[in-house]
N, C-alpha and C. Protein backbone atom coordinates (compact mmCIF):
# COMPACT_ATOMS: atom_id res chain seq x y z
N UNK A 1 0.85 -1.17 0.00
CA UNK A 1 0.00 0.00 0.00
C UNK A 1 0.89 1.23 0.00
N UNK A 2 0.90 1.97 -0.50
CA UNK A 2 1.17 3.45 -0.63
C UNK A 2 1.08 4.26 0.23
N UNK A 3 2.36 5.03 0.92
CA UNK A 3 2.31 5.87 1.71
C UNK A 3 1.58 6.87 1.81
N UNK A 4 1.50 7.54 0.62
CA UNK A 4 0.51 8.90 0.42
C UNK A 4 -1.08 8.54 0.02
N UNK A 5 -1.35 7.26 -0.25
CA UNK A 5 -2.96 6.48 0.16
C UNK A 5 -3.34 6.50 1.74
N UNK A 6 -2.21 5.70 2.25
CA UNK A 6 -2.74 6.03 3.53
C UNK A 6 -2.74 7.17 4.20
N UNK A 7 -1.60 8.01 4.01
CA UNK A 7 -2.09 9.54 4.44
C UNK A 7 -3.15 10.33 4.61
N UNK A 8 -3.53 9.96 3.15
CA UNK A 8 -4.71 10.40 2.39
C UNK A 8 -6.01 10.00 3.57
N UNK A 9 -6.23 8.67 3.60
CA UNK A 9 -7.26 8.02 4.54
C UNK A 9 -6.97 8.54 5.86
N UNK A 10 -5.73 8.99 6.14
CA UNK A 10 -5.68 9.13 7.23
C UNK A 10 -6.26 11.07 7.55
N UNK A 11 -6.11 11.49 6.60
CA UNK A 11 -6.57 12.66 6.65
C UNK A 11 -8.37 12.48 6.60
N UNK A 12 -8.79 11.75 5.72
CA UNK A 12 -10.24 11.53 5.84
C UNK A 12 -10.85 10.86 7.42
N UNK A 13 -9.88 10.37 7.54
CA UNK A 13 -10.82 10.11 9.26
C UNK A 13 -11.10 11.29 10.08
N UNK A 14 -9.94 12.03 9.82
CA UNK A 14 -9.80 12.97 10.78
C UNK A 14 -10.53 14.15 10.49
N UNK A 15 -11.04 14.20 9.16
CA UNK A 15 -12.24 14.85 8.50
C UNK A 15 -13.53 14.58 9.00
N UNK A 16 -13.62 13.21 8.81
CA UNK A 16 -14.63 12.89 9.70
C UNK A 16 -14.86 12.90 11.11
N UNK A 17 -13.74 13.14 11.78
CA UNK A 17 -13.73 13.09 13.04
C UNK A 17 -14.05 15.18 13.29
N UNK A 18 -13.80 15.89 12.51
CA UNK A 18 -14.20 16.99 12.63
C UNK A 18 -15.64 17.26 12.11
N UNK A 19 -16.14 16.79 11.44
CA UNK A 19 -18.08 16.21 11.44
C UNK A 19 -18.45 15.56 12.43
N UNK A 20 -17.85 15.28 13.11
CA UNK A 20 -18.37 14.81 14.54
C UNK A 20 -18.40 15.88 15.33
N UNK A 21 -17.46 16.46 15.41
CA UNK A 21 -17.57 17.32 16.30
C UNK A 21 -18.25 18.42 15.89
N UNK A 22 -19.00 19.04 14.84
CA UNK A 22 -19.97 19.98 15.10
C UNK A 22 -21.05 18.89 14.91
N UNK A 23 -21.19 18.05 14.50
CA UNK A 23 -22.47 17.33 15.33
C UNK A 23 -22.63 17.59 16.74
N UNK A 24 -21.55 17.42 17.45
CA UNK A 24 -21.37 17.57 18.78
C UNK A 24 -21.89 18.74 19.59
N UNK A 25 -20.80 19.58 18.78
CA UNK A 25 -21.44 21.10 19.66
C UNK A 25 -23.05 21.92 19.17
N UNK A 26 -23.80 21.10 18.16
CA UNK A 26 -24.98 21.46 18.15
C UNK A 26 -25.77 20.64 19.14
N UNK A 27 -25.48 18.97 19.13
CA UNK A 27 -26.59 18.36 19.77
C UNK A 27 -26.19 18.82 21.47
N UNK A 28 -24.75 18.47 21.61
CA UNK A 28 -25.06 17.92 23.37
C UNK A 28 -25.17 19.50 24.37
N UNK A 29 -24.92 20.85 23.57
CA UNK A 29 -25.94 21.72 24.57
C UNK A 29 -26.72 21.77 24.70
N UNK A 30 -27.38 21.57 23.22
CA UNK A 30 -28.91 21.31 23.08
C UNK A 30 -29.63 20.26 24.70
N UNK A 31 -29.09 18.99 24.78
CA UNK A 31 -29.02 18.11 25.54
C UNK A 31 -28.71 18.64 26.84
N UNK A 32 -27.85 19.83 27.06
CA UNK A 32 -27.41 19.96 28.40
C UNK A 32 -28.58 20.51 29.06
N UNK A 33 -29.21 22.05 28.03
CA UNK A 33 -29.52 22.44 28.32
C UNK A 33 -31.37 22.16 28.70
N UNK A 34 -31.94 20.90 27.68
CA UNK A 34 -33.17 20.18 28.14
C UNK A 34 -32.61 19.44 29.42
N UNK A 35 -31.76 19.25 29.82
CA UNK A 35 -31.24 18.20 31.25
C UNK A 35 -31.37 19.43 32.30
N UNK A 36 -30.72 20.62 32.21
CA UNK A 36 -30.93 21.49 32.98
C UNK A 36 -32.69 22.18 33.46
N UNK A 37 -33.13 22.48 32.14
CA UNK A 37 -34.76 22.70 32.49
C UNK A 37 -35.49 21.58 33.16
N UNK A 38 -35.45 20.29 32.34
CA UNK A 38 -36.20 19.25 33.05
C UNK A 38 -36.05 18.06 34.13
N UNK A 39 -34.86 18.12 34.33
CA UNK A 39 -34.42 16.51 35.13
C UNK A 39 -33.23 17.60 36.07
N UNK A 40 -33.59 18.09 37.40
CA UNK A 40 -32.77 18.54 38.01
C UNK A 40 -31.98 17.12 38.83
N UNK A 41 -32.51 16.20 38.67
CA UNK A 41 -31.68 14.82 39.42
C UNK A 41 -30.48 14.75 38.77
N UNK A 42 -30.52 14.95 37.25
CA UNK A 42 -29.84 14.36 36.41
C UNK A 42 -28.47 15.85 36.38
N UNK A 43 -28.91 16.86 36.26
CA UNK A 43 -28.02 17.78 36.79
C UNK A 43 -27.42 17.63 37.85
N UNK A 44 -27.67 17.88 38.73
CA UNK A 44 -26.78 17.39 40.31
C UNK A 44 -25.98 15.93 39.94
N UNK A 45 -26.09 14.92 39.16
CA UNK A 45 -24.77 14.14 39.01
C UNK A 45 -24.05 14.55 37.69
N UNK A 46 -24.33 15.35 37.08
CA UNK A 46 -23.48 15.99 35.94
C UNK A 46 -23.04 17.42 36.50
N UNK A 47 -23.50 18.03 37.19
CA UNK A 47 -22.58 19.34 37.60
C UNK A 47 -23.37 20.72 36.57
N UNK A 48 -23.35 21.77 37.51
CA UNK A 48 -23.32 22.60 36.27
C UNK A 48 -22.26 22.98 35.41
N UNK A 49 -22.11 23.55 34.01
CA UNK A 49 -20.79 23.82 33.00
C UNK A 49 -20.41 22.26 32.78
N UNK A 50 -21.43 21.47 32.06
CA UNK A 50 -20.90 20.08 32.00
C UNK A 50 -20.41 19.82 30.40
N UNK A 51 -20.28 20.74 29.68
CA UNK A 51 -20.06 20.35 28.55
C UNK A 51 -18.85 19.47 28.17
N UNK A 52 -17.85 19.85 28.97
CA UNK A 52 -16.67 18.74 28.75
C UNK A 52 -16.28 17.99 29.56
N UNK A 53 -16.71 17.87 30.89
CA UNK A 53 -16.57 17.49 31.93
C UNK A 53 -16.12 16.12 31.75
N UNK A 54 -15.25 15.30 32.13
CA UNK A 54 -15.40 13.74 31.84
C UNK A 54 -16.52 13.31 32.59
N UNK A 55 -16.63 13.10 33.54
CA UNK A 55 -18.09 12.80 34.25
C UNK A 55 -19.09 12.81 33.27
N UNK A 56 -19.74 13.78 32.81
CA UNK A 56 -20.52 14.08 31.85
C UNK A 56 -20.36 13.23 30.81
N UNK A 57 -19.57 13.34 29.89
CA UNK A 57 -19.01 12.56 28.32
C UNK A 57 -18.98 11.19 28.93
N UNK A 58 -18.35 10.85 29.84
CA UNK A 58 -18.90 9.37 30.24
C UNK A 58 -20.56 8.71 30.19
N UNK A 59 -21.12 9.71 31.22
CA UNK A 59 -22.96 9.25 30.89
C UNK A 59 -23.34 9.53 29.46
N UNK A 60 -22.74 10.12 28.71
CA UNK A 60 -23.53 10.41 27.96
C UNK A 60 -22.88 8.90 27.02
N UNK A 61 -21.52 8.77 27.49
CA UNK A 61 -21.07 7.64 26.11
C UNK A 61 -21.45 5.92 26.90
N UNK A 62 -22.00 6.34 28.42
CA UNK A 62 -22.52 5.25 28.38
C UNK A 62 -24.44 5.22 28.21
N UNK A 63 -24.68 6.03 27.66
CA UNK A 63 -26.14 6.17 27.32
C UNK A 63 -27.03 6.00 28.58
N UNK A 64 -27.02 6.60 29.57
CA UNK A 64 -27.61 6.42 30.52
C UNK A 64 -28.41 7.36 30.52
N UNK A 65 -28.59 7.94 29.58
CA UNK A 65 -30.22 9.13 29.43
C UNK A 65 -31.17 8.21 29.27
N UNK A 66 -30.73 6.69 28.76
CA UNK A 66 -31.56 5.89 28.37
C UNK A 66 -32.42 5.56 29.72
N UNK A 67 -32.05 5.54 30.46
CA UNK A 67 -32.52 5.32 31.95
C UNK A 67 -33.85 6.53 32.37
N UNK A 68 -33.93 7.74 31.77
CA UNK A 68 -35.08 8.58 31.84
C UNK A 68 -35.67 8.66 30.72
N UNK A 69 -37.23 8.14 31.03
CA UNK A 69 -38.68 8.16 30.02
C UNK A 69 -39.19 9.21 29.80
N UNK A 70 -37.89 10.08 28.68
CA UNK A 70 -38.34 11.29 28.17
C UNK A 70 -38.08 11.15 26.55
N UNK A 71 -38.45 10.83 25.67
CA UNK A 71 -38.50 10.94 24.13
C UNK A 71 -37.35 12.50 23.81
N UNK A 72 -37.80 13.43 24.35
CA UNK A 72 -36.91 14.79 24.08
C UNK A 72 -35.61 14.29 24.63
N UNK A 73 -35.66 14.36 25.41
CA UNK A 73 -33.83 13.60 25.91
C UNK A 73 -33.26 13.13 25.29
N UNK A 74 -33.72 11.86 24.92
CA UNK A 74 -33.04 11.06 24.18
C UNK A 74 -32.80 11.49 22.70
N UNK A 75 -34.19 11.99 22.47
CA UNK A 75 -33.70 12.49 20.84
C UNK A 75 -32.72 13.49 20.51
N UNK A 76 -32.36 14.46 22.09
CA UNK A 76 -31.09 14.95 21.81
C UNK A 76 -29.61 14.74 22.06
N UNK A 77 -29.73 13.82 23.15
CA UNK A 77 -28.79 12.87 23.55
C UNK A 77 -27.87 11.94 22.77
N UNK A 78 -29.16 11.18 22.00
CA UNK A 78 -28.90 9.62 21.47
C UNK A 78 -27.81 10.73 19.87
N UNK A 79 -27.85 11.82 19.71
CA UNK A 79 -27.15 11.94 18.24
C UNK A 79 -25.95 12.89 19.17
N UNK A 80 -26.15 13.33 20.21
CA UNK A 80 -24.93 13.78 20.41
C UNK A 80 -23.99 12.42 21.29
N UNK A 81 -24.31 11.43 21.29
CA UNK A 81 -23.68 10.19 21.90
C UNK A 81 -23.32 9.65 20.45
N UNK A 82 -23.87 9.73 19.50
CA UNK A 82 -23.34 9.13 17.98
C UNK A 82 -21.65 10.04 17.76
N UNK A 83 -22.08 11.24 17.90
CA UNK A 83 -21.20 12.11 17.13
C UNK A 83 -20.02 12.01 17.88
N UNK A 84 -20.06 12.17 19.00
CA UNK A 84 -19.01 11.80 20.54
C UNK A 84 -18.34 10.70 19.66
N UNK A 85 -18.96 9.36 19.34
CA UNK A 85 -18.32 8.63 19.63
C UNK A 85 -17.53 8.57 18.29
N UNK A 86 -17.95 8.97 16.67
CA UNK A 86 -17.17 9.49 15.46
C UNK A 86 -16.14 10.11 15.92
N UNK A 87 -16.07 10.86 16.67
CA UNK A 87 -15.04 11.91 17.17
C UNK A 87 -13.88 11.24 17.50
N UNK A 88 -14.44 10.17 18.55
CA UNK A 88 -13.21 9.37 19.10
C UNK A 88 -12.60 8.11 18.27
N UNK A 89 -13.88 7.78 17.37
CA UNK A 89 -13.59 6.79 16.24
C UNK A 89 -12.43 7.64 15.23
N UNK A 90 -12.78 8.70 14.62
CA UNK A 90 -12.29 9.38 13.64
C UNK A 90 -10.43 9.55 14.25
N UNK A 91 -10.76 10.25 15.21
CA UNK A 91 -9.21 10.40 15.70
C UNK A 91 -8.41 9.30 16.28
N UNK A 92 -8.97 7.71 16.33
CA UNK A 92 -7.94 6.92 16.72
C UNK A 92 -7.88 6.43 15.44
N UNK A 93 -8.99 5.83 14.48
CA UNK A 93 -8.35 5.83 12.83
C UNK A 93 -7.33 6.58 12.87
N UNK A 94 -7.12 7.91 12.40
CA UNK A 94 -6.56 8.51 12.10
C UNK A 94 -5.72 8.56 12.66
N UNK A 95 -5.20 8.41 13.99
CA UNK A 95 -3.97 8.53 14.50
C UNK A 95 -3.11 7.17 14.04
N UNK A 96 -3.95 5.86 14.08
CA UNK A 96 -3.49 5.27 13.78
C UNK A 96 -2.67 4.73 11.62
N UNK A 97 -3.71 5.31 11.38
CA UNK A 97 -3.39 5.97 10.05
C UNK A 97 -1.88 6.42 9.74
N UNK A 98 -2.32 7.67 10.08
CA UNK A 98 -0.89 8.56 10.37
C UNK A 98 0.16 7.81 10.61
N UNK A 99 0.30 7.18 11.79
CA UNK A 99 1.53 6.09 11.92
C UNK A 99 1.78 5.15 11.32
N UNK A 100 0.84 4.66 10.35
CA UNK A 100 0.94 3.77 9.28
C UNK A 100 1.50 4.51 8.20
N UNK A 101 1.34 5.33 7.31
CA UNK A 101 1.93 6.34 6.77
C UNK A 101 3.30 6.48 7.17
N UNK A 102 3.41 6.70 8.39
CA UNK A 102 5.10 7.59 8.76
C UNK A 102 5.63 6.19 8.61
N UNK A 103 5.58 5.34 9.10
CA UNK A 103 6.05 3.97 9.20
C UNK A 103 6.38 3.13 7.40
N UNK A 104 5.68 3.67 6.78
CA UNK A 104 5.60 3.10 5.47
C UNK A 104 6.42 4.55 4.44
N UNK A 105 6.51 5.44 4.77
CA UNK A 105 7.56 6.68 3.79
C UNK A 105 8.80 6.27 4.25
C-alpha cells in the first residue's frame, strides 16, 4: 500500500472526526440544556458547565439518558452520543493511520 494512500485516509478520518464534532457542539448543549430545564436529578450528578466534563461525556457515552422516560432527551442525547463517539472513532483511525503512513515513507 502506498504511503501517500494512507495519508490520504488518514486525513479523511480525521475529517470525519471533525463532522463529529460539530455534530457535537450542536446536539449535546442542546441536551445539556433540556437536562438542565427538566431533570434537576440528572443535573446534580453531571454538575453545572458540564459540557466537557469527563463525568458528563462518560454518561452520555454510556447512554444512561436511556434510563429517563423522556422521548426529548433522548432524541437529543442519542445523536450527540453518535457524534461523541465518530469523534473518538475518527481520531484513533486517524492517528493510527498517520503512523501507518510515517512507518511506510
Amino acid at each position: 500500500m502506498d504511503a501517500d494512500l494512507v495519508l490520504f485516509l488518514a486525513l479523511t478520518a480525521f475529517a470525519v472526526a471533525i463532522a463529529g464534532a460539530t455534530a457535537f457542539v450542536i446536539f449535546w448543549p442542546l441536551a445539556l440544556v433540556h437536562i438542565r430545564d427538566r431533570h434537576p436529578q440528572i443535573t446534580a450528578v453531571l454538575g453545572h458547565g458540564a459540557f466537557l466534563k469527563p463525568k458528563a461525556l462518560a454518561w452520555l457515552l454510556r447512554a444512561q439518558y436511556r434510563a429517563t422516560p423522556d422521548p426529548g432527551l433522548a432524541g437529543l442525547a442519542a445523536p450527540a452520543r453518535i457524534s461523541l463517539l465518530v469523534i473518538l472513532g475518527g481520531l484513533a483511525l486517524g492517528g493510527v493511520l498517520w503512523i501507518l503512513g510515517q512507518a511506510l515513507s
